[in-house]
Protein backbone atom coordinates (compact mmCIF):
# COMPACT_ATOMS: atom_id res chain seq x y z
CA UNK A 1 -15.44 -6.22 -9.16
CA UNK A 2 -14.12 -5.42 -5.80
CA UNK A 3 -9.97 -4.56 -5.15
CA UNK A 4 -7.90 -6.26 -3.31
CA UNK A 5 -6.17 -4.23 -0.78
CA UNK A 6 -2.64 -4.98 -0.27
CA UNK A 7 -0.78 -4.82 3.07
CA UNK A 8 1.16 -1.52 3.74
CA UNK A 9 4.49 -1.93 4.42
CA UNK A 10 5.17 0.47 7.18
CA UNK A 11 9.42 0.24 7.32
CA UNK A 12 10.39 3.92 6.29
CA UNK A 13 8.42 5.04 9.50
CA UNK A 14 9.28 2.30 12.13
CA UNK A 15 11.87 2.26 15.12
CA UNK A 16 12.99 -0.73 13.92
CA UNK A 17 13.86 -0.11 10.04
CA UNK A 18 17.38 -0.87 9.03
CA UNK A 19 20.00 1.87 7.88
CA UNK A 20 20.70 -0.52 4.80
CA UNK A 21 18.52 -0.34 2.17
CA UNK A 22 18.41 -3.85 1.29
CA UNK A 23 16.69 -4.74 4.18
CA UNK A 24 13.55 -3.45 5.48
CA UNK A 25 13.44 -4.25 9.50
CA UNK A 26 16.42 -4.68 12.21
CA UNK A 27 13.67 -5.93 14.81
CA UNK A 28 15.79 -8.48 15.27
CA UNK A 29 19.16 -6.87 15.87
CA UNK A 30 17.85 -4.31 18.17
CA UNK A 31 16.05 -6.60 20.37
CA UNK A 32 17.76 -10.29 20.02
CA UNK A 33 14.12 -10.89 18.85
CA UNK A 34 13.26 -13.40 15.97
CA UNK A 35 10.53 -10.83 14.11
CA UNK A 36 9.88 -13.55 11.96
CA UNK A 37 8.27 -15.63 14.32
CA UNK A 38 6.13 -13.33 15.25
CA UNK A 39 4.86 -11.66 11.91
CA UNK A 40 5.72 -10.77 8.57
CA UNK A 41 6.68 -7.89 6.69
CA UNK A 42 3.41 -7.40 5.17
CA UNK A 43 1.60 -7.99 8.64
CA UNK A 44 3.78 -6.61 10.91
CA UNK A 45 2.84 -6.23 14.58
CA UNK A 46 5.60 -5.04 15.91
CA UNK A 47 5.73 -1.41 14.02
CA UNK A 48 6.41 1.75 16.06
CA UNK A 49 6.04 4.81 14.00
CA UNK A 50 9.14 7.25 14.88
CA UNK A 51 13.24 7.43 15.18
CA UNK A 52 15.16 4.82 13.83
CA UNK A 53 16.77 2.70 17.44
CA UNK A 54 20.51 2.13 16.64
CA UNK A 55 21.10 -1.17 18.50
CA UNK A 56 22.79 -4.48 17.92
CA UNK A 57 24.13 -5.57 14.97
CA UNK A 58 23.24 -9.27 15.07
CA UNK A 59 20.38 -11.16 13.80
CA UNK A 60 18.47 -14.20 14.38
């Protein structure tokens, strides 16, 4: 029987992670970006591994 591997969710490390911890990514509110259009959580393409940005507040 072979696992299944599950995505890793890569949030704690990204640029874009949100200083709330209810919510994972601020992709969105840093770059006027929808992330969700572009990936998910669990398949993220748009992690950068370092500093959290501080940007814009709004979201898509």
């Amino acid at each position: 029987m072979e696992k299944e591997e599950k995505p890793v969710k890569k949030c704690k490390t990204c640029v874009y992670r949100s200083s709330s911890p209810n919510y994972g990514c601020n992709y969105s509110g840093i770059t006027g970006h929808c992330r969700l259009l572009i990936c998910t959580v669990d398949g993220c393409t748009v992690y950068q591994k370092g500093k959290r940005i501080r940007g814009r507040q709004e979201s898509c």
